[in-house]
PDB file of N, CA and C in Angstrom:
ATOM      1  N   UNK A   1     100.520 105.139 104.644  1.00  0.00           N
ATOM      2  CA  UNK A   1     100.997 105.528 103.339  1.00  0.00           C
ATOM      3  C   UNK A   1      99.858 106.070 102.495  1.00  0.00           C
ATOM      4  N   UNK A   2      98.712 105.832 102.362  1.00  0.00           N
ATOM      5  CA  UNK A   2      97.661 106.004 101.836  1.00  0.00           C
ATOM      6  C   UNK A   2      97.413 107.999 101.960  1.00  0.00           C
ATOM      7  N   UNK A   3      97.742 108.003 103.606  1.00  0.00           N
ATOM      8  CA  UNK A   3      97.492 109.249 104.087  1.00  0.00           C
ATOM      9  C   UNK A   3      98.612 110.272 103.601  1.00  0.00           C
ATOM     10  N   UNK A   4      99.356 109.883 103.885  1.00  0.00           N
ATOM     11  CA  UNK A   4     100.666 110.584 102.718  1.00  0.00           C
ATOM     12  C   UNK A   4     100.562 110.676 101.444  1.00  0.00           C
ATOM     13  N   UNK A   5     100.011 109.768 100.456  1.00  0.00           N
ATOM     14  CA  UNK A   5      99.716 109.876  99.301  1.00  0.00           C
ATOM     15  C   UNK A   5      98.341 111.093  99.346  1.00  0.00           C
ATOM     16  N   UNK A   6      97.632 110.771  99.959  1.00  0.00           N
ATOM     17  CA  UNK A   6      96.445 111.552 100.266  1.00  0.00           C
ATOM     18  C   UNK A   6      96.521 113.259 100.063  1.00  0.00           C
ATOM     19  N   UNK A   7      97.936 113.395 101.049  1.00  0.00           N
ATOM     20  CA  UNK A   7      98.438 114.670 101.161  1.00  0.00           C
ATOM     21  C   UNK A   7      98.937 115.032 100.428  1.00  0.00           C
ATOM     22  N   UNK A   8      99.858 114.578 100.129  1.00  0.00           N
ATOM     23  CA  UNK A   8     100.817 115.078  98.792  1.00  0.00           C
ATOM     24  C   UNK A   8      99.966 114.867  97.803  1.00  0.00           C
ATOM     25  N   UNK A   9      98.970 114.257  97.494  1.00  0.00           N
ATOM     26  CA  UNK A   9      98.188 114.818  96.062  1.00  0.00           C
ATOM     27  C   UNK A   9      97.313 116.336  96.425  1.00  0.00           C
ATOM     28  N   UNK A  10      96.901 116.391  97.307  1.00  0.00           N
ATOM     29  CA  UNK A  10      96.223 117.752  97.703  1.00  0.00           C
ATOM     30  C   UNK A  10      97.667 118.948  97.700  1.00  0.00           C
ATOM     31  N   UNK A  11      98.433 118.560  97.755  1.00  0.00           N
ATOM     32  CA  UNK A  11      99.560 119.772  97.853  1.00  0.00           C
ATOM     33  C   UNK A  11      99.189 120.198  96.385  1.00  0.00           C
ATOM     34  N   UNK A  12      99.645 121.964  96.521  1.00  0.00           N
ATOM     35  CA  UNK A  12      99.442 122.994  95.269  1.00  0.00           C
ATOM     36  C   UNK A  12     100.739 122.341  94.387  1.00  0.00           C
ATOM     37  N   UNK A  13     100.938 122.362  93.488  1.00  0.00           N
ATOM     38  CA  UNK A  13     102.243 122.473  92.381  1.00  0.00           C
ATOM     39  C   UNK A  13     103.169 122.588  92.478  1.00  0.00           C
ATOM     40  N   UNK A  14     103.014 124.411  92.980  1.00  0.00           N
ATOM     41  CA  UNK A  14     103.961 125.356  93.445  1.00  0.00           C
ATOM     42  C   UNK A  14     104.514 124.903  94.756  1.00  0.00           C
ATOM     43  N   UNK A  15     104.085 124.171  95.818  1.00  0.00           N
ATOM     44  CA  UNK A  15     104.617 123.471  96.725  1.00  0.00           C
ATOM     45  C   UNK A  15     105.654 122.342  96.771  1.00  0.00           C
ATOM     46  N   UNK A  16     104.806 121.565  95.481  1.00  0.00           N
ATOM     47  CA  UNK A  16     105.727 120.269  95.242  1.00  0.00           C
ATOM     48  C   UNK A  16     107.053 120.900  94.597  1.00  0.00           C
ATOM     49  N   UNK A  17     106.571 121.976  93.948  1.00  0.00           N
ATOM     50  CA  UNK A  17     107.874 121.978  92.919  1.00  0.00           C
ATOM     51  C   UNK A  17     108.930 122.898  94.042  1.00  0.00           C
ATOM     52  N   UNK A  18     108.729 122.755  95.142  1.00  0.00           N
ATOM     53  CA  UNK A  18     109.997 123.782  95.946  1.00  0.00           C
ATOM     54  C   UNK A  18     110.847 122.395  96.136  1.00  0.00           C
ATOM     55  N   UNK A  19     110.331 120.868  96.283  1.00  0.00           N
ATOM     56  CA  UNK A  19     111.365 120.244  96.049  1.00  0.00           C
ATOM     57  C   UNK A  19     111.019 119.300  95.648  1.00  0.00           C
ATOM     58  N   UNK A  20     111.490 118.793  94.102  1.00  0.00           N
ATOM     59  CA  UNK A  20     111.487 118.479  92.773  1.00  0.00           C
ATOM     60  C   UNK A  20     112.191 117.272  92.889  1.00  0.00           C
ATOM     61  N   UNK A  21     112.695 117.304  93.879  1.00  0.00           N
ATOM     62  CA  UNK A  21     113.778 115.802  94.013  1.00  0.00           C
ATOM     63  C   UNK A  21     112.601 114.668  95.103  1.00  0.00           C
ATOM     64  N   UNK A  22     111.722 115.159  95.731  1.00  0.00           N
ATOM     65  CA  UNK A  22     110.892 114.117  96.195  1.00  0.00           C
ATOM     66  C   UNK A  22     109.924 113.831  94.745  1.00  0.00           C
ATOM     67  N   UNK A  23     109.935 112.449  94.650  1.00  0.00           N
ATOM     68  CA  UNK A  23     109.334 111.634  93.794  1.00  0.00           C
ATOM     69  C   UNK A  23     107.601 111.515  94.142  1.00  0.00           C
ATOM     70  N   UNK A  24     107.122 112.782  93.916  1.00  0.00           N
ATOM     71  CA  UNK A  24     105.626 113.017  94.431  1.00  0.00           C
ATOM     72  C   UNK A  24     104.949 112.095  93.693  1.00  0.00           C
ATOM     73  N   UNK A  25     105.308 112.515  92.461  1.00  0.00           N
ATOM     74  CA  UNK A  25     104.218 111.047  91.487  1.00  0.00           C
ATOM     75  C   UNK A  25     104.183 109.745  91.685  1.00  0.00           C
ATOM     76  N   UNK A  26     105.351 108.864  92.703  1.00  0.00           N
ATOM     77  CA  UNK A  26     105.123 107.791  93.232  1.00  0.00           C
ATOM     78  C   UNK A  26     104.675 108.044  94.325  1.00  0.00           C
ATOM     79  N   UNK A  27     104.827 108.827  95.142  1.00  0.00           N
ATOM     80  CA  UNK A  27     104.215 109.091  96.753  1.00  0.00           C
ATOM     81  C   UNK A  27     102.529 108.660  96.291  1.00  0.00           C
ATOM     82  N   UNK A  28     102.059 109.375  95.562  1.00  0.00           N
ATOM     83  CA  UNK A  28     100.372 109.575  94.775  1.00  0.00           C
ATOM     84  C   UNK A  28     100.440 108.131  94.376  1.00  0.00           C
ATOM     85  N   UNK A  29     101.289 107.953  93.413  1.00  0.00           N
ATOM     86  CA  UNK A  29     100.752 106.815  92.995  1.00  0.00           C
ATOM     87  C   UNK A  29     100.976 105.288  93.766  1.00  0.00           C
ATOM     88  N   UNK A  30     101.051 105.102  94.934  1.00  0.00           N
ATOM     89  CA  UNK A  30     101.267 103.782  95.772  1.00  0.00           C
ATOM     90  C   UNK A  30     100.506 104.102  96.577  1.00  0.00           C
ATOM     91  N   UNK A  31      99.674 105.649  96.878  1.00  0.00           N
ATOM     92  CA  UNK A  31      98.608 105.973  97.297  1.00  0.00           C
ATOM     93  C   UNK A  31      97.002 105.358  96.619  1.00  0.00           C
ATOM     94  N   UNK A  32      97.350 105.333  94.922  1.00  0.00           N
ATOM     95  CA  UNK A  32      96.266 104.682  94.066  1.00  0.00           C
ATOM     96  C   UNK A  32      96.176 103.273  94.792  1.00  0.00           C
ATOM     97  N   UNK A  33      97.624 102.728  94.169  1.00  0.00           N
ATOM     98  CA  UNK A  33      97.804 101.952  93.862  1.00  0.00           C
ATOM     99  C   UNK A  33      97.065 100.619  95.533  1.00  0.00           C
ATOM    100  N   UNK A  34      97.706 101.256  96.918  1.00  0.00           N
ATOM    101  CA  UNK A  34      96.719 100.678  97.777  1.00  0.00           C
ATOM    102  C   UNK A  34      95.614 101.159  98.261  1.00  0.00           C
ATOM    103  N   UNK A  35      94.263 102.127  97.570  1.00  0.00           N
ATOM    104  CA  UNK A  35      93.574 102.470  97.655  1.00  0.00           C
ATOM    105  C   UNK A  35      92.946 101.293  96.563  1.00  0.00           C
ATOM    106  N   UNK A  36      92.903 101.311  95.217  1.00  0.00           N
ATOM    107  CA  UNK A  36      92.113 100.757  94.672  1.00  0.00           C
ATOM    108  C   UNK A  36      92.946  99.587  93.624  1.00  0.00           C
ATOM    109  N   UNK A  37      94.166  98.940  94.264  1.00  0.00           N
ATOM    110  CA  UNK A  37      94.593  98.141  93.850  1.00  0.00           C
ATOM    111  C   UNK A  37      94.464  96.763  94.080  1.00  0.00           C
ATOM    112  N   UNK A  38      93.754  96.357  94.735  1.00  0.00           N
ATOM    113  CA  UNK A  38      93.540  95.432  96.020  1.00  0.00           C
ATOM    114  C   UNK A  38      94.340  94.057  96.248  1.00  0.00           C
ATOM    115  N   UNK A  39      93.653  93.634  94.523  1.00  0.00           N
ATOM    116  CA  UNK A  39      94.923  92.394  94.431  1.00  0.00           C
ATOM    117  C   UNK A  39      96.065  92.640  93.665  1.00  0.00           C
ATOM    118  N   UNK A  40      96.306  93.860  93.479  1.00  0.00           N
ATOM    119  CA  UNK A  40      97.763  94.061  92.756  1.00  0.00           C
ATOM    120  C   UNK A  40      98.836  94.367  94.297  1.00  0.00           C
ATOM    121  N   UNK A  41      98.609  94.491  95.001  1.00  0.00           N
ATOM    122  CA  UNK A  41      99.451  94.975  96.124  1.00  0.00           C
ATOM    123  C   UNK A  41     100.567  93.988  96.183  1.00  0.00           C
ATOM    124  N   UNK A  42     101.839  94.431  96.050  1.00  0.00           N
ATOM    125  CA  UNK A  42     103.072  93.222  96.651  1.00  0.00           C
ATOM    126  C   UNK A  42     103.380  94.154  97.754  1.00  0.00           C
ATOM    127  N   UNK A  43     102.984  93.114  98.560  1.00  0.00           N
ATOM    128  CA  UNK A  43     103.345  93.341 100.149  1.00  0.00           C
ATOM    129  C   UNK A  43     104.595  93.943 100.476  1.00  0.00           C
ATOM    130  N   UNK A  44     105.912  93.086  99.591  1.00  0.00           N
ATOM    131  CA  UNK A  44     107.438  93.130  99.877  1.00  0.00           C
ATOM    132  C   UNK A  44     107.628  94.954  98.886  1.00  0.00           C
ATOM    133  N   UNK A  45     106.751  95.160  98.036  1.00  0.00           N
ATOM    134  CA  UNK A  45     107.063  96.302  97.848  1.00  0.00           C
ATOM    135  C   UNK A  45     106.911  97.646  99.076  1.00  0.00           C
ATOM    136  N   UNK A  46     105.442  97.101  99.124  1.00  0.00           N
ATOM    137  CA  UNK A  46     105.500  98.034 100.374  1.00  0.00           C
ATOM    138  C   UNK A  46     105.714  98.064 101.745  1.00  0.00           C
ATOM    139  N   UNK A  47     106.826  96.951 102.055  1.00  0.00           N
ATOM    140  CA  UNK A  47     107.508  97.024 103.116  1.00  0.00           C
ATOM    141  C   UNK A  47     108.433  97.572 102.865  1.00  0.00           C
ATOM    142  N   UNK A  48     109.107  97.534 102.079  1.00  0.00           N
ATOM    143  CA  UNK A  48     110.276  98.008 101.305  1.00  0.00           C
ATOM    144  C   UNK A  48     110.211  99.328 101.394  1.00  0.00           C
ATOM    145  N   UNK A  49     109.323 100.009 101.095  1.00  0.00           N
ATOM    146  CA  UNK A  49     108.999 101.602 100.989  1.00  0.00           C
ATOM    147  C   UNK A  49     108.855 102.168 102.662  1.00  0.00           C
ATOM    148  N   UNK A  50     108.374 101.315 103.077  1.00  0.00           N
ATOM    149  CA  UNK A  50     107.779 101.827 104.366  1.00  0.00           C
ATOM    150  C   UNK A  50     109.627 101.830 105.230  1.00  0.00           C
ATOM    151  N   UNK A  51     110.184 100.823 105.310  1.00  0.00           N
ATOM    152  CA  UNK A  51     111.378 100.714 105.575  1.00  0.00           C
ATOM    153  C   UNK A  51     112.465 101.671 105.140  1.00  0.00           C
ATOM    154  N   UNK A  52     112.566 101.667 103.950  1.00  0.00           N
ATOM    155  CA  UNK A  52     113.554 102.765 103.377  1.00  0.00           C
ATOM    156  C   UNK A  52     113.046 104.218 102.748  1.00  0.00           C
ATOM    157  N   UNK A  53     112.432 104.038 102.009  1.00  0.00           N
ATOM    158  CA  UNK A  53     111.573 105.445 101.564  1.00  0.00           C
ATOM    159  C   UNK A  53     111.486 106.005 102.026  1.00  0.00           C
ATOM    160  N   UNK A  54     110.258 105.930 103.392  1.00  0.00           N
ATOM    161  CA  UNK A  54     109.771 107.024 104.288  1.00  0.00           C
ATOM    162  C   UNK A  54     110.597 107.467 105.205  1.00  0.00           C
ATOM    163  N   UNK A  55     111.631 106.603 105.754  1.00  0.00           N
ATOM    164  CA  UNK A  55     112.724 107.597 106.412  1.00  0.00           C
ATOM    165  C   UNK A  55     113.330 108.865 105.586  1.00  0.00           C
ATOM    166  N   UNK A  56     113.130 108.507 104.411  1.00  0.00           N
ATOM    167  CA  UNK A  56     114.057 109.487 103.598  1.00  0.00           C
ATOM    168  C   UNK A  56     113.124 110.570 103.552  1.00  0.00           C
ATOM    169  N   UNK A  57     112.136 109.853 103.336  1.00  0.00           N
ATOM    170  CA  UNK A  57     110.778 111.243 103.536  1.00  0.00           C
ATOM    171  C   UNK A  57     110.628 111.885 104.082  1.00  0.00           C
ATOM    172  N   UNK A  58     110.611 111.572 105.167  1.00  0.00           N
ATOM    173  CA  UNK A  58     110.126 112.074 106.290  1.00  0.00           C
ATOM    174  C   UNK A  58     111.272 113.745 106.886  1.00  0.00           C
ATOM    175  N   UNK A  59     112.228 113.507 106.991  1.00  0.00           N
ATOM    176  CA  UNK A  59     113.576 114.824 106.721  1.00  0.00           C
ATOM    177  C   UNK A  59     112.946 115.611 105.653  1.00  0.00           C
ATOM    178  N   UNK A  60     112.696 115.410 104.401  1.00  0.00           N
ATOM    179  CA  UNK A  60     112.751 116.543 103.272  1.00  0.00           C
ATOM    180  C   UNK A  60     111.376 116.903 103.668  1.00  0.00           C
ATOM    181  N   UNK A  61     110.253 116.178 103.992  1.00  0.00           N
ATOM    182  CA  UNK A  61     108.866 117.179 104.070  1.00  0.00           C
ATOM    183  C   UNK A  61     109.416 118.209 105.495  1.00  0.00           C
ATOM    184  N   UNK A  62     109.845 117.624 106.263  1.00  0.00           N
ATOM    185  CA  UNK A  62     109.719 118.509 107.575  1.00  0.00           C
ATOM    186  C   UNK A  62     110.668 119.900 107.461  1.00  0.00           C
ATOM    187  N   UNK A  63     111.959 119.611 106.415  1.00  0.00           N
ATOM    188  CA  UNK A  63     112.528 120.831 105.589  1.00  0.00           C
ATOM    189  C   UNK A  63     111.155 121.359 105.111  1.00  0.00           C
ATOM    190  N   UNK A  64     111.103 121.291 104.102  1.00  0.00           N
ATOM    191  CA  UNK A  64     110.120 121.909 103.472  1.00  0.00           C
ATOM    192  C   UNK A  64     108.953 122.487 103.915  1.00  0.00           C
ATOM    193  N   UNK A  65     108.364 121.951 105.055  1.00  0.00           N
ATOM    194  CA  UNK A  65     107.796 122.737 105.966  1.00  0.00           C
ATOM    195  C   UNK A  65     108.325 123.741 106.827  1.00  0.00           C
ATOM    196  N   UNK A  66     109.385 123.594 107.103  1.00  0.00           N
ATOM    197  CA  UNK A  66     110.242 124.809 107.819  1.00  0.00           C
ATOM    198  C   UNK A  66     110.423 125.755 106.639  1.00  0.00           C
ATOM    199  N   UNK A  67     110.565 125.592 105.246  1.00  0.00           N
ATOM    200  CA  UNK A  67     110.811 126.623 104.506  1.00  0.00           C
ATOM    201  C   UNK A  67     109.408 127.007 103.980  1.00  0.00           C
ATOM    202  N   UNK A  68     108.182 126.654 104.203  1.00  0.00           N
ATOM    203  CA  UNK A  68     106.837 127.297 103.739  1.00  0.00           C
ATOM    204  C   UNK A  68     106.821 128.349 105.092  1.00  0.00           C
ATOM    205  N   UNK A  69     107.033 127.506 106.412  1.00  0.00           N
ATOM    206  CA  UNK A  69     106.527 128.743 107.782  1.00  0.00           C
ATOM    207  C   UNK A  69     107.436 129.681 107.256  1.00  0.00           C
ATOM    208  N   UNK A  70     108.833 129.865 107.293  1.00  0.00           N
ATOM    209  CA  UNK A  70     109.575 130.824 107.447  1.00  0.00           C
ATOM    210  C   UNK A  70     109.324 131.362 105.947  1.00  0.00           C
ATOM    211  N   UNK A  71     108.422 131.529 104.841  1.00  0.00           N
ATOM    212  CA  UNK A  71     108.283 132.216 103.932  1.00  0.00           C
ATOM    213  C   UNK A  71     106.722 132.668 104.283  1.00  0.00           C
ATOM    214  N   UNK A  72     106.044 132.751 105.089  1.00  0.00           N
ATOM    215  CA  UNK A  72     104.608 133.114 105.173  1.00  0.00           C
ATOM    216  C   UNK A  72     104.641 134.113 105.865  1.00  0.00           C
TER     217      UNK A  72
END
């Protein structure tokens, strides 16, 4: 998750904003948040995310990558 946050903060703007419905500013920020949160971490949150979230994730980036190739 860290590495995903990682990425999606390096993404341009203009990238994120092709889809506006992924919640980038939490992707980034649970990226902070277990980068330099150390004892703030609730575990059950981020099982929780890892469980449900990232499936959902995981479909809309790989769209969205099919719609950056097929626009280049």
């Amino acid at each position: 998750m860290q590495i995903i946050g990682e990425a999606a903060r390096a993404l341009p703007e203009h990238v994120r904003a092709q889809d506006p419905d992924i919640e980038w500013h939490e992707v980034i920020g649970m990226r902070n948040v277990l980068v330099h949160g150390y004892f703030e971490i609730d575990v059950d949150i981020v099982w929780e995310t890892v469980i449900s979230d990232l499936r959902e994730l995981k479909p809309r980036v790989q769209l969205l990558l099919q719609r950056l190739e097929t626009t280049e």
